[in-house]
PDB file of N, CA and C in Angstrom:
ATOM      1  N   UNK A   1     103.242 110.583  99.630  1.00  0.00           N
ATOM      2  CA  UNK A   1     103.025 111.050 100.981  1.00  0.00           C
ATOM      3  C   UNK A   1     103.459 109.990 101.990  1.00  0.00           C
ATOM      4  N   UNK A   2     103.367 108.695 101.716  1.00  0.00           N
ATOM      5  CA  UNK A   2     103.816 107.706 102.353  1.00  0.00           C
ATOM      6  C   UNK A   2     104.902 107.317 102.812  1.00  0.00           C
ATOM      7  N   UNK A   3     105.663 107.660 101.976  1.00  0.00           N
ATOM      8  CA  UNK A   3     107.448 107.648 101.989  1.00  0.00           C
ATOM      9  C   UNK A   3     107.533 108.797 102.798  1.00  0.00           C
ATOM     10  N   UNK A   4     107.063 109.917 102.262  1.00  0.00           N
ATOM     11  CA  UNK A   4     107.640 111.197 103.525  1.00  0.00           C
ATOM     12  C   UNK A   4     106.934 110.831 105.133  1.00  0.00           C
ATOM     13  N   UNK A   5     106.200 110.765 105.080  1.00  0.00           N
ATOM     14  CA  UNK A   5     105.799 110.414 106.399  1.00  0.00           C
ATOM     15  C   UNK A   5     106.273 108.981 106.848  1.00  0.00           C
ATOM     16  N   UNK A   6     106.972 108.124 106.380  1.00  0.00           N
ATOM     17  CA  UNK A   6     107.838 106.706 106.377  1.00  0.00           C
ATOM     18  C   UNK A   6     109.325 107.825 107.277  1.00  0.00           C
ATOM     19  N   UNK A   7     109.700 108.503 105.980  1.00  0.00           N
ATOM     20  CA  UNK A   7     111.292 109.294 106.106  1.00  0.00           C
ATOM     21  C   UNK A   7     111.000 109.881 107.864  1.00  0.00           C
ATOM     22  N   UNK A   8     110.018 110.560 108.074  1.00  0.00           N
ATOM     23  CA  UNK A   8     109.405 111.155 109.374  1.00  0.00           C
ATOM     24  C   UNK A   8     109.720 112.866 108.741  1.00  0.00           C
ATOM     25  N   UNK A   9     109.452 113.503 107.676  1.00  0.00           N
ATOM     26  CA  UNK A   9     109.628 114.052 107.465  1.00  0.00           C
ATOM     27  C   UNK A   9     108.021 114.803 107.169  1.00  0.00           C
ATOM     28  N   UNK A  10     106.928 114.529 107.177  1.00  0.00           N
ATOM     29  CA  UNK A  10     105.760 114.819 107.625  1.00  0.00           C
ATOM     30  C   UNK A  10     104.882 113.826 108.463  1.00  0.00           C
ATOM     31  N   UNK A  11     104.225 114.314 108.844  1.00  0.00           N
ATOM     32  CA  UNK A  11     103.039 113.704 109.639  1.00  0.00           C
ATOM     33  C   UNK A  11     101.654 114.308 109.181  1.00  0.00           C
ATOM     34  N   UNK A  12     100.534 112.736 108.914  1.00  0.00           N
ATOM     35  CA  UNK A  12      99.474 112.637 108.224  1.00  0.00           C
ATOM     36  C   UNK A  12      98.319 112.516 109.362  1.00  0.00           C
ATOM     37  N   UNK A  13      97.287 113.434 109.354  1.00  0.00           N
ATOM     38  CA  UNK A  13      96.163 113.563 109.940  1.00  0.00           C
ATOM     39  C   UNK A  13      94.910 112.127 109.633  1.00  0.00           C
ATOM     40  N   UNK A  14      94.607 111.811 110.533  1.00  0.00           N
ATOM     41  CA  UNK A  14      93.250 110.318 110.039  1.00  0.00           C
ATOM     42  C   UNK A  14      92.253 111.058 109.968  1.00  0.00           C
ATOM     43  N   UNK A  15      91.465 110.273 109.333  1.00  0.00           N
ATOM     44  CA  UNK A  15      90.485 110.910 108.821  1.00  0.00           C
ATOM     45  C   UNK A  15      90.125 112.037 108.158  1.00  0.00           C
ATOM     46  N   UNK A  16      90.245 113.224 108.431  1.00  0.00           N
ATOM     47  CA  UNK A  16      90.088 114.481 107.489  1.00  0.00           C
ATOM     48  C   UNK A  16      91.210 114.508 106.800  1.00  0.00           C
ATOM     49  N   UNK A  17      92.606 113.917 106.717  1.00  0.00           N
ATOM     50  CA  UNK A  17      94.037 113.869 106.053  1.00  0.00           C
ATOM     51  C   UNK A  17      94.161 115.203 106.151  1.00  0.00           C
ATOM     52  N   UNK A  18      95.216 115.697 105.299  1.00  0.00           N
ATOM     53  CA  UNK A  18      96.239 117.071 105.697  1.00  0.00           C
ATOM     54  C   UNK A  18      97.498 116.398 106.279  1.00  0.00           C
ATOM     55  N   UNK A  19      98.174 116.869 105.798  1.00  0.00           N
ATOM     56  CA  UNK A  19      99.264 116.830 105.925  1.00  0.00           C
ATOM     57  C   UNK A  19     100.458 117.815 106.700  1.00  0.00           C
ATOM     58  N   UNK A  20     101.508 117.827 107.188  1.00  0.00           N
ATOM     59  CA  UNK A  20     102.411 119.085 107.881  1.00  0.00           C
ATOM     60  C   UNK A  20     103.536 118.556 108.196  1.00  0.00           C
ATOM     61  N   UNK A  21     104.399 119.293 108.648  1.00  0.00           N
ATOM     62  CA  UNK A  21     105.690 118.921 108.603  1.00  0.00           C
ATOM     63  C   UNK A  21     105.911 118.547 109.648  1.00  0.00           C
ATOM     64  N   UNK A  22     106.846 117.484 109.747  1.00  0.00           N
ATOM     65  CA  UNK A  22     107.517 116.760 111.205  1.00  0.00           C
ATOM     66  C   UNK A  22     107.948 117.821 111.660  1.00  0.00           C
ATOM     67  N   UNK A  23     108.818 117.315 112.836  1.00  0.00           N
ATOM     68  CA  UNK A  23     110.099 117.904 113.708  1.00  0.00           C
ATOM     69  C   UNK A  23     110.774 119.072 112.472  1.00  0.00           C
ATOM     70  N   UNK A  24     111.508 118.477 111.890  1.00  0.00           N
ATOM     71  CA  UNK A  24     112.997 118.934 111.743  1.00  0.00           C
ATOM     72  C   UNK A  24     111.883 120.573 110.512  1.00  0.00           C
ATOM     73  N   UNK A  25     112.054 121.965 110.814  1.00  0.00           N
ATOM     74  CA  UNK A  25     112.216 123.106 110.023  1.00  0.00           C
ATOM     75  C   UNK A  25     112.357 122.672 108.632  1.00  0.00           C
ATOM     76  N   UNK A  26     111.843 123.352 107.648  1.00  0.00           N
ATOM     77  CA  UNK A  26     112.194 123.522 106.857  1.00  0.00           C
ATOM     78  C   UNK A  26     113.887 123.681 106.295  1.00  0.00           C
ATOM     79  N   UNK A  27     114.266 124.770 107.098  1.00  0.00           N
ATOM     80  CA  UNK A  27     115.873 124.608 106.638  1.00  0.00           C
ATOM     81  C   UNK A  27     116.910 123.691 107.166  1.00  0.00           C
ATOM     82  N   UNK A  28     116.042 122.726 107.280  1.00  0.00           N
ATOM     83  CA  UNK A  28     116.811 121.459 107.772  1.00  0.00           C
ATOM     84  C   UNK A  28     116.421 120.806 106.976  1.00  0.00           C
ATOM     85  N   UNK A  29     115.498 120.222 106.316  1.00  0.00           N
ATOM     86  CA  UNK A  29     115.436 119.377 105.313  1.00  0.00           C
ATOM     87  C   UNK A  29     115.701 120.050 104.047  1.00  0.00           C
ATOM     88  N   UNK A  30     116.872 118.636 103.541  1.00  0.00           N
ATOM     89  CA  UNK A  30     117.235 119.098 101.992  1.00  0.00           C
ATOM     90  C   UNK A  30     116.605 118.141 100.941  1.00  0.00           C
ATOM     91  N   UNK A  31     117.198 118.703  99.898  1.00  0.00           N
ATOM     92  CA  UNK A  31     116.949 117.983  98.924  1.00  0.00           C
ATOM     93  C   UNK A  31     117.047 116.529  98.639  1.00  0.00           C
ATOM     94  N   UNK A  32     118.358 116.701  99.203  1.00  0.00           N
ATOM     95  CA  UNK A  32     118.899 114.690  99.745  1.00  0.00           C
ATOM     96  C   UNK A  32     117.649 114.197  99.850  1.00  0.00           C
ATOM     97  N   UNK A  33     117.423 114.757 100.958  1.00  0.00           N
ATOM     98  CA  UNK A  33     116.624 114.139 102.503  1.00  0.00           C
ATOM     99  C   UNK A  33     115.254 114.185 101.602  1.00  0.00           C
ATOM    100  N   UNK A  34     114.484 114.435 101.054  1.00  0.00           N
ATOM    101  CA  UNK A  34     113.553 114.204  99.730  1.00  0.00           C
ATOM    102  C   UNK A  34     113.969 113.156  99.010  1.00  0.00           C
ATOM    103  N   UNK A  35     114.606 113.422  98.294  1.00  0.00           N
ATOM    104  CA  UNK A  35     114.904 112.450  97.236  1.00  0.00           C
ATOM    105  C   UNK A  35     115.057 111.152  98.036  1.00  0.00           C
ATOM    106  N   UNK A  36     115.893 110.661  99.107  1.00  0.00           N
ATOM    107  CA  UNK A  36     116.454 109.550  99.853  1.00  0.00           C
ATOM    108  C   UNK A  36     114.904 109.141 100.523  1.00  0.00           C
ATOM    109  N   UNK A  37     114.313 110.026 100.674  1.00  0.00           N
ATOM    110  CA  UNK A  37     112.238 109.330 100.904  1.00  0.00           C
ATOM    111  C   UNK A  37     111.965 108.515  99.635  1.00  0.00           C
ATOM    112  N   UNK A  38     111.980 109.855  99.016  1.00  0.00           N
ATOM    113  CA  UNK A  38     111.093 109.230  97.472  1.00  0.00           C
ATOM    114  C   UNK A  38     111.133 108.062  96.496  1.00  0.00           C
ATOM    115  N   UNK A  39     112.115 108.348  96.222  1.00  0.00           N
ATOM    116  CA  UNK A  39     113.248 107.788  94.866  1.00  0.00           C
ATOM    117  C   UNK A  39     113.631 106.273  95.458  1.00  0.00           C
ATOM    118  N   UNK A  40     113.500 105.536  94.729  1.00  0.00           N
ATOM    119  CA  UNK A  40     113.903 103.930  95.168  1.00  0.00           C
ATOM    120  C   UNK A  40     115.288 103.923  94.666  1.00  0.00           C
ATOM    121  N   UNK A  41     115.830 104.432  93.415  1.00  0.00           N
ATOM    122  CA  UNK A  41     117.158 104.481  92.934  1.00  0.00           C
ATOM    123  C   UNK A  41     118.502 105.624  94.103  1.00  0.00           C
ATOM    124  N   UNK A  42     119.150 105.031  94.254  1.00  0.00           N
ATOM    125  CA  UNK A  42     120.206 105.490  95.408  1.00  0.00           C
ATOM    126  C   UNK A  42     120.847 106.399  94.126  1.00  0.00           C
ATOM    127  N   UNK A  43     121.738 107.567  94.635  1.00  0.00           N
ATOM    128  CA  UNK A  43     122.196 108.252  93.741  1.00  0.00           C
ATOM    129  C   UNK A  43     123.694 107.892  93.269  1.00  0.00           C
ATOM    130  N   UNK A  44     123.988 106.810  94.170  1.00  0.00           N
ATOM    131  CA  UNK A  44     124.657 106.097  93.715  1.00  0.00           C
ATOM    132  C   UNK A  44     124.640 104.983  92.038  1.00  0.00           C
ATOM    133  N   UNK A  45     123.349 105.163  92.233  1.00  0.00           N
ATOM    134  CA  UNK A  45     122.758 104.352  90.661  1.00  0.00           C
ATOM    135  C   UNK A  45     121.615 105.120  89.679  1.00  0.00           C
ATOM    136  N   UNK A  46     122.374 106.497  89.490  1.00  0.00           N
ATOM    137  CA  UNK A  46     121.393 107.455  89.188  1.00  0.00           C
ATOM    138  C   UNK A  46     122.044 106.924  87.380  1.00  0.00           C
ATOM    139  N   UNK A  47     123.083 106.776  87.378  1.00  0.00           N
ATOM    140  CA  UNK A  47     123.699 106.824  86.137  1.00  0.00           C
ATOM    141  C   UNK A  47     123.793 105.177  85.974  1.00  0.00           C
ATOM    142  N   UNK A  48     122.912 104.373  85.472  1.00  0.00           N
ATOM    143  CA  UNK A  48     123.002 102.955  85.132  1.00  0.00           C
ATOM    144  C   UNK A  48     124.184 102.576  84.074  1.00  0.00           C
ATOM    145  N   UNK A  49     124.649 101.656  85.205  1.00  0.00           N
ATOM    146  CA  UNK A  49     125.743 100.764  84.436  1.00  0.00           C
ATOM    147  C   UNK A  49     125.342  98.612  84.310  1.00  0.00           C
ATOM    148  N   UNK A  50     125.310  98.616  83.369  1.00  0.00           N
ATOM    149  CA  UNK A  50     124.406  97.356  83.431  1.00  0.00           C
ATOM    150  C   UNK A  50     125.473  96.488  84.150  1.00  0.00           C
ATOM    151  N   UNK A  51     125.115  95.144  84.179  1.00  0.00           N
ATOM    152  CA  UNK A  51     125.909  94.021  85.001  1.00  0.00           C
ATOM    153  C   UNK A  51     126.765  93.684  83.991  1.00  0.00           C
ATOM    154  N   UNK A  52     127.818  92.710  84.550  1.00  0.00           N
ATOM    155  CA  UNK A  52     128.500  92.549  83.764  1.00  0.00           C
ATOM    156  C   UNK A  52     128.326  91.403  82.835  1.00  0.00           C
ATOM    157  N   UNK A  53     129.025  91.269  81.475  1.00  0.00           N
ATOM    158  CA  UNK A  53     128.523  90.376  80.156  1.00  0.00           C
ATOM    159  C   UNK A  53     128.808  89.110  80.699  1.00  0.00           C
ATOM    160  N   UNK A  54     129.946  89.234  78.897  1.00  0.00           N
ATOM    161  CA  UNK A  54     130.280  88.211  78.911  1.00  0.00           C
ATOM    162  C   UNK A  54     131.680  88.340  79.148  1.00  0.00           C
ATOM    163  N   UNK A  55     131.969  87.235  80.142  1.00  0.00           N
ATOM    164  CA  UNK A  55     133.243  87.057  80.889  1.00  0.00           C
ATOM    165  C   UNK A  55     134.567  86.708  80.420  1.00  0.00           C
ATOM    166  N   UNK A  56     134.523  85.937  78.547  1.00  0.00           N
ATOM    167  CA  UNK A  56     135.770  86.084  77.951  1.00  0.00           C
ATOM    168  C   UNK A  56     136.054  87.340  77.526  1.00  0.00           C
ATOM    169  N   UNK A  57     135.458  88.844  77.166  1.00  0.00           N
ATOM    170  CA  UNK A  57     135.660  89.668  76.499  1.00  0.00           C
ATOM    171  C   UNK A  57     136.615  90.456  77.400  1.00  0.00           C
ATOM    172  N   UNK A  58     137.492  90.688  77.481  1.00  0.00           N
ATOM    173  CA  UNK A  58     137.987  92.030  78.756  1.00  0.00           C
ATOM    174  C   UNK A  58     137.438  93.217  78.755  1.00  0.00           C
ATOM    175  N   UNK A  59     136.786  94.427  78.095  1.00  0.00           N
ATOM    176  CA  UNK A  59     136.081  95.000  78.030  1.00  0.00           C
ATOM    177  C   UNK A  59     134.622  94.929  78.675  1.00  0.00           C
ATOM    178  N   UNK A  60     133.981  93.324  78.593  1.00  0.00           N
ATOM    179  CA  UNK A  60     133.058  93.448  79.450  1.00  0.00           C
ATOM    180  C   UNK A  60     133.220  92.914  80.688  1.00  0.00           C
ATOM    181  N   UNK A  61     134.310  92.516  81.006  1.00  0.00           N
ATOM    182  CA  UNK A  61     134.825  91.999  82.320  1.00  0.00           C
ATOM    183  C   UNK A  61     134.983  93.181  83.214  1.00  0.00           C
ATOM    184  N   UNK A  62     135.818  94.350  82.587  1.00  0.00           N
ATOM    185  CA  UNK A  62     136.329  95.192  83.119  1.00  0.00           C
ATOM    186  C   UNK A  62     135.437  96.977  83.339  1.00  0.00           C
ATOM    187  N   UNK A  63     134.470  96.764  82.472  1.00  0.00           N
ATOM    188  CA  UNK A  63     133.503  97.930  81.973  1.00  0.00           C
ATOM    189  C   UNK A  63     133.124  98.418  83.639  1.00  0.00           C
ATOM    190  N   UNK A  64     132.462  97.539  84.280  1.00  0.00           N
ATOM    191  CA  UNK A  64     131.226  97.841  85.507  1.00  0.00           C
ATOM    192  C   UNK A  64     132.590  98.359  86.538  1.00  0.00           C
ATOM    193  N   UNK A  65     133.741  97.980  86.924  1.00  0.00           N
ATOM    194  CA  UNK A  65     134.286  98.693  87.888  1.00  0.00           C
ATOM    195  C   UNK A  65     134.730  99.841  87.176  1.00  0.00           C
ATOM    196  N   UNK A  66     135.140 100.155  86.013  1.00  0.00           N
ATOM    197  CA  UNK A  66     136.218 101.209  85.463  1.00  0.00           C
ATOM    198  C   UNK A  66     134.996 102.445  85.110  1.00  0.00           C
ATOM    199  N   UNK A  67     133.573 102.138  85.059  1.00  0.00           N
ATOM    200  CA  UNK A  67     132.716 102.914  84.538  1.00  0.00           C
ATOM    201  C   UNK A  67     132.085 103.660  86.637  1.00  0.00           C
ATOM    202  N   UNK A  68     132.046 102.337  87.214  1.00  0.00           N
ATOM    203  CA  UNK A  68     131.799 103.041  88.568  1.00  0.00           C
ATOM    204  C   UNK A  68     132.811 104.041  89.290  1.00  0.00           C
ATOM    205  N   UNK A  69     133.787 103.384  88.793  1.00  0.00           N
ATOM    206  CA  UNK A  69     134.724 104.209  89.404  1.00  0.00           C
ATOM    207  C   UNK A  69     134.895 105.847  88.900  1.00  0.00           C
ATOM    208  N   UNK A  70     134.523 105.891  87.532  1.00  0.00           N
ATOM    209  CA  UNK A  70     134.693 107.360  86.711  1.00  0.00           C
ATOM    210  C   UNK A  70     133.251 108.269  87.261  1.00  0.00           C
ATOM    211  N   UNK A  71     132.232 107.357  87.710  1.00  0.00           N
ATOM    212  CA  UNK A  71     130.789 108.008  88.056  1.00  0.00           C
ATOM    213  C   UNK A  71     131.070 108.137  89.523  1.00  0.00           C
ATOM    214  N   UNK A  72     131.411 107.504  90.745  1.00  0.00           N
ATOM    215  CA  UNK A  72     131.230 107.932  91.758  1.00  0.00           C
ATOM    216  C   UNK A  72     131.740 109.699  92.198  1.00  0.00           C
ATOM    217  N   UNK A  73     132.660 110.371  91.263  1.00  0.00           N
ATOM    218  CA  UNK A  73     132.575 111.659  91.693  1.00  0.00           C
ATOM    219  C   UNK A  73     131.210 112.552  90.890  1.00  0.00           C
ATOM    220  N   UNK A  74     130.360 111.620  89.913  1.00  0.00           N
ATOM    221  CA  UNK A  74     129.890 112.649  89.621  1.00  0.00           C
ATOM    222  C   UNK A  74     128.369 112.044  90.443  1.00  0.00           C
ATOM    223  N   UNK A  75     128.374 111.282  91.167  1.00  0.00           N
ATOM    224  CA  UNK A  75     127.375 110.493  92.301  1.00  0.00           C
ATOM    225  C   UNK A  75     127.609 111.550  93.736  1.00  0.00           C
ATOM    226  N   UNK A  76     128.944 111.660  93.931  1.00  0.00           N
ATOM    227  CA  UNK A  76     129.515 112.687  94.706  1.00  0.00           C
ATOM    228  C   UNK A  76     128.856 113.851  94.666  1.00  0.00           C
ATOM    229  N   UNK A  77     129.448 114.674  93.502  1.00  0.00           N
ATOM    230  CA  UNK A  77     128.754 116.051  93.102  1.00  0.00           C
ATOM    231  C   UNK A  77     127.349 115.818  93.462  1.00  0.00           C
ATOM    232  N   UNK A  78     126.450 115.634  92.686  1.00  0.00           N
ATOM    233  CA  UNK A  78     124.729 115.370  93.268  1.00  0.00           C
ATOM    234  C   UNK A  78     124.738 115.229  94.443  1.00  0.00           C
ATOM    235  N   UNK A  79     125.002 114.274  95.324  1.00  0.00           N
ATOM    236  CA  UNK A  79     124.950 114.124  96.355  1.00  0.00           C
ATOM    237  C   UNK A  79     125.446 115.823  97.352  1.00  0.00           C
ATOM    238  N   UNK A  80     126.447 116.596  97.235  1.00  0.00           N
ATOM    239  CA  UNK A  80     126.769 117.424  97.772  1.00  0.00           C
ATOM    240  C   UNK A  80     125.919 118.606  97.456  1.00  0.00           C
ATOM    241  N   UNK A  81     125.631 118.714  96.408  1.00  0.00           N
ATOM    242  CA  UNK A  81     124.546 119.679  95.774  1.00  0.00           C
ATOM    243  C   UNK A  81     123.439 119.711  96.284  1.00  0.00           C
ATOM    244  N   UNK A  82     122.836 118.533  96.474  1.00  0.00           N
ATOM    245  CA  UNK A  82     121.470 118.103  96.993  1.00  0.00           C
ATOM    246  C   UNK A  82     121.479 118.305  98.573  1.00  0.00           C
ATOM    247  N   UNK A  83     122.355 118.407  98.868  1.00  0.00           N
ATOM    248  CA  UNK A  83     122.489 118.655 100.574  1.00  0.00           C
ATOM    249  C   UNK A  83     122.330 120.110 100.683  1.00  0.00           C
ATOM    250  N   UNK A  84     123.016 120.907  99.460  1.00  0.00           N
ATOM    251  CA  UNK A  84     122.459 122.580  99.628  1.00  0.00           C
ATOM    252  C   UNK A  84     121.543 123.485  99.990  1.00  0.00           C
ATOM    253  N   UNK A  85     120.440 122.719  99.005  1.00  0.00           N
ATOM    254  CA  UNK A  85     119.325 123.316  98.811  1.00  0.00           C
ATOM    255  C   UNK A  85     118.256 122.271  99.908  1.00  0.00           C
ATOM    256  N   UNK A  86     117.914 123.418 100.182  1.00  0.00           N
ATOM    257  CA  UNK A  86     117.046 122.976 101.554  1.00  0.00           C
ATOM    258  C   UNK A  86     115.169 123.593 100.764  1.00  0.00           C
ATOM    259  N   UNK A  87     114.872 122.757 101.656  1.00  0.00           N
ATOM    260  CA  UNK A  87     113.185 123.040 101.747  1.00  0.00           C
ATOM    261  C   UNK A  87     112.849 124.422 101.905  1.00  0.00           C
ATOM    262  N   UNK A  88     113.440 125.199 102.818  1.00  0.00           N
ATOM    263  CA  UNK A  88     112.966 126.816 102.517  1.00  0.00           C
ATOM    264  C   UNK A  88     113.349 127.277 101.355  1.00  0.00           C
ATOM    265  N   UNK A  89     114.434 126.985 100.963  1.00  0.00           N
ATOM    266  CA  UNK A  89     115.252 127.673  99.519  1.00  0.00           C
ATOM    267  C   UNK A  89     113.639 126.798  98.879  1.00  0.00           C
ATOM    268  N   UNK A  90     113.608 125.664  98.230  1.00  0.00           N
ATOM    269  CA  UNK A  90     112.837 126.043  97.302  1.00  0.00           C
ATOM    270  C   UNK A  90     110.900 126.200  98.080  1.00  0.00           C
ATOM    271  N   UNK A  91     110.704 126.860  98.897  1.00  0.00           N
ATOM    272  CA  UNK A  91     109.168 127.278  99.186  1.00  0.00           C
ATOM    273  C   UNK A  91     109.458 128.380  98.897  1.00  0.00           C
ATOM    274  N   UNK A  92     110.419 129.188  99.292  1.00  0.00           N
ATOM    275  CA  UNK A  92     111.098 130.996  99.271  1.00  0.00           C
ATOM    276  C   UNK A  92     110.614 131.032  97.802  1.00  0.00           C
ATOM    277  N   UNK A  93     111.340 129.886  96.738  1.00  0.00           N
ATOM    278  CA  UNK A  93     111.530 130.321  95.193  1.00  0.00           C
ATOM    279  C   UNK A  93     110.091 130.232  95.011  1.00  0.00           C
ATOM    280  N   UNK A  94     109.266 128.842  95.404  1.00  0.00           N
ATOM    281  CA  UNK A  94     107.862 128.698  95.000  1.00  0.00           C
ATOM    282  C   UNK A  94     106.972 130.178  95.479  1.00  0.00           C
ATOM    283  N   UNK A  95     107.346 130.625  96.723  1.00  0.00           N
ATOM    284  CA  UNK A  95     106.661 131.696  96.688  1.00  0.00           C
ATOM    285  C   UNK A  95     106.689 133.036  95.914  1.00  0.00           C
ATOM    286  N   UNK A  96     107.932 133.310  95.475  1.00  0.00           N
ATOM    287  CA  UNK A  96     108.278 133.948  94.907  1.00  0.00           C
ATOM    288  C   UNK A  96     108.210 134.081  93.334  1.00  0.00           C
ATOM    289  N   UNK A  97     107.546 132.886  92.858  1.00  0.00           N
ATOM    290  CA  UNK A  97     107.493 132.502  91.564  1.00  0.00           C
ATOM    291  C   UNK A  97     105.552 132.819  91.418  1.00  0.00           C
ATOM    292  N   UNK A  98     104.553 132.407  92.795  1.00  0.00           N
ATOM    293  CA  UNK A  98     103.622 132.332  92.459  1.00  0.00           C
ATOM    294  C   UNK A  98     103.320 133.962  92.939  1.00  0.00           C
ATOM    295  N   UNK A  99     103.821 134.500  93.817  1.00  0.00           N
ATOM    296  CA  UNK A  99     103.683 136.147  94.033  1.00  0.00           C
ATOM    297  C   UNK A  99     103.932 136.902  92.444  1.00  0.00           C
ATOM    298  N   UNK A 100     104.465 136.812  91.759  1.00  0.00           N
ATOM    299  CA  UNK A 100     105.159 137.130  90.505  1.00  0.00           C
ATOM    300  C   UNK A 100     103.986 136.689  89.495  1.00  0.00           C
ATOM    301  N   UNK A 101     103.279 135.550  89.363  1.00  0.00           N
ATOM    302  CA  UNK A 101     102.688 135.170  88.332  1.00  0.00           C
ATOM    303  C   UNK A 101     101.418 135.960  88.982  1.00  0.00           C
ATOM    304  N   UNK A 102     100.900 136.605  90.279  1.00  0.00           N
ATOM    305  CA  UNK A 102      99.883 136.875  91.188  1.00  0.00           C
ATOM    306  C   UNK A 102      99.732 138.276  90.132  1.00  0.00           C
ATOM    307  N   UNK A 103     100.919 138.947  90.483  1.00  0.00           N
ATOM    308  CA  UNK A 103     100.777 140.287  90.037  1.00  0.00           C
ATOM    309  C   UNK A 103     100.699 140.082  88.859  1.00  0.00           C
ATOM    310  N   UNK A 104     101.033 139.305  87.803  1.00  0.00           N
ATOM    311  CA  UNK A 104     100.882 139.580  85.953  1.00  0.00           C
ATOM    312  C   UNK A 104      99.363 138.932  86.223  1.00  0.00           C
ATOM    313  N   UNK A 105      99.020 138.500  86.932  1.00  0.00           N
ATOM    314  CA  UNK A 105      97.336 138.350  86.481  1.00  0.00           C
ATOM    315  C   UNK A 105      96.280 139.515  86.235  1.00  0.00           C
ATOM    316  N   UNK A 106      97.060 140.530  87.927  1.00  0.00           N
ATOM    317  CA  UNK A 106      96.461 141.505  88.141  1.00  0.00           C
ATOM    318  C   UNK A 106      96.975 142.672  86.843  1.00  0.00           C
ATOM    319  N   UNK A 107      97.789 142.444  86.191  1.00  0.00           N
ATOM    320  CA  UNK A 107      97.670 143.804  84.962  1.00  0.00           C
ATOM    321  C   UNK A 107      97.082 143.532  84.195  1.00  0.00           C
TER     322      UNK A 107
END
């Protein structure tokens, strides 16, 4: 809750707490914009590539740029994906998932 309300993406009540949403609508906040609160790992370093070795080998000299370079489109992709899906898309699905489990209770 700290981080989102850090991001300014909710605001926290004193004393009785509760929680609610900042400024920006629901269909303005995405998934990014979550994750970039939460997550300490940048999605840039979602896919760990360790540091580099040892410095006579060429293979480990050469591993950390030739391995970043093959991941930044798929750092890309996530990143563009995650900008899609917005906060209403998934409350719409959450509602729609717990309306659904509502009615199989009731048969």
């Amino acid at each position: 809750m700290g981080a989102l309300k850090r991001a300014g993406l909710i605001t926290v009540a004193r004393g009785t707490g509760g929680a609610e949403l900042a400024h920006p609508p629901p269909k303005e906040i995405t998934l990014l914009d979550i994750h970039q609160a939460v997550e300490s790992t940048n999605l840039d370093d979602v896919i760990g590539i360790h540091e580099r070795g040892n410095h006579t080998c060429p293979v480990a000299r050469n591993i950390h740029d030739v391995l970043k370079d093959a991941y930044a489109p798929v750092a890309k992709a996530m990143s563009d994906s995650m900008r899609e899906v917005t906060l209403a898309n998934m409350l719409a699905d959450y509602r729609n998932r717990i309306g659904v489990k509502a009615r199989q209770l009731e048969q």
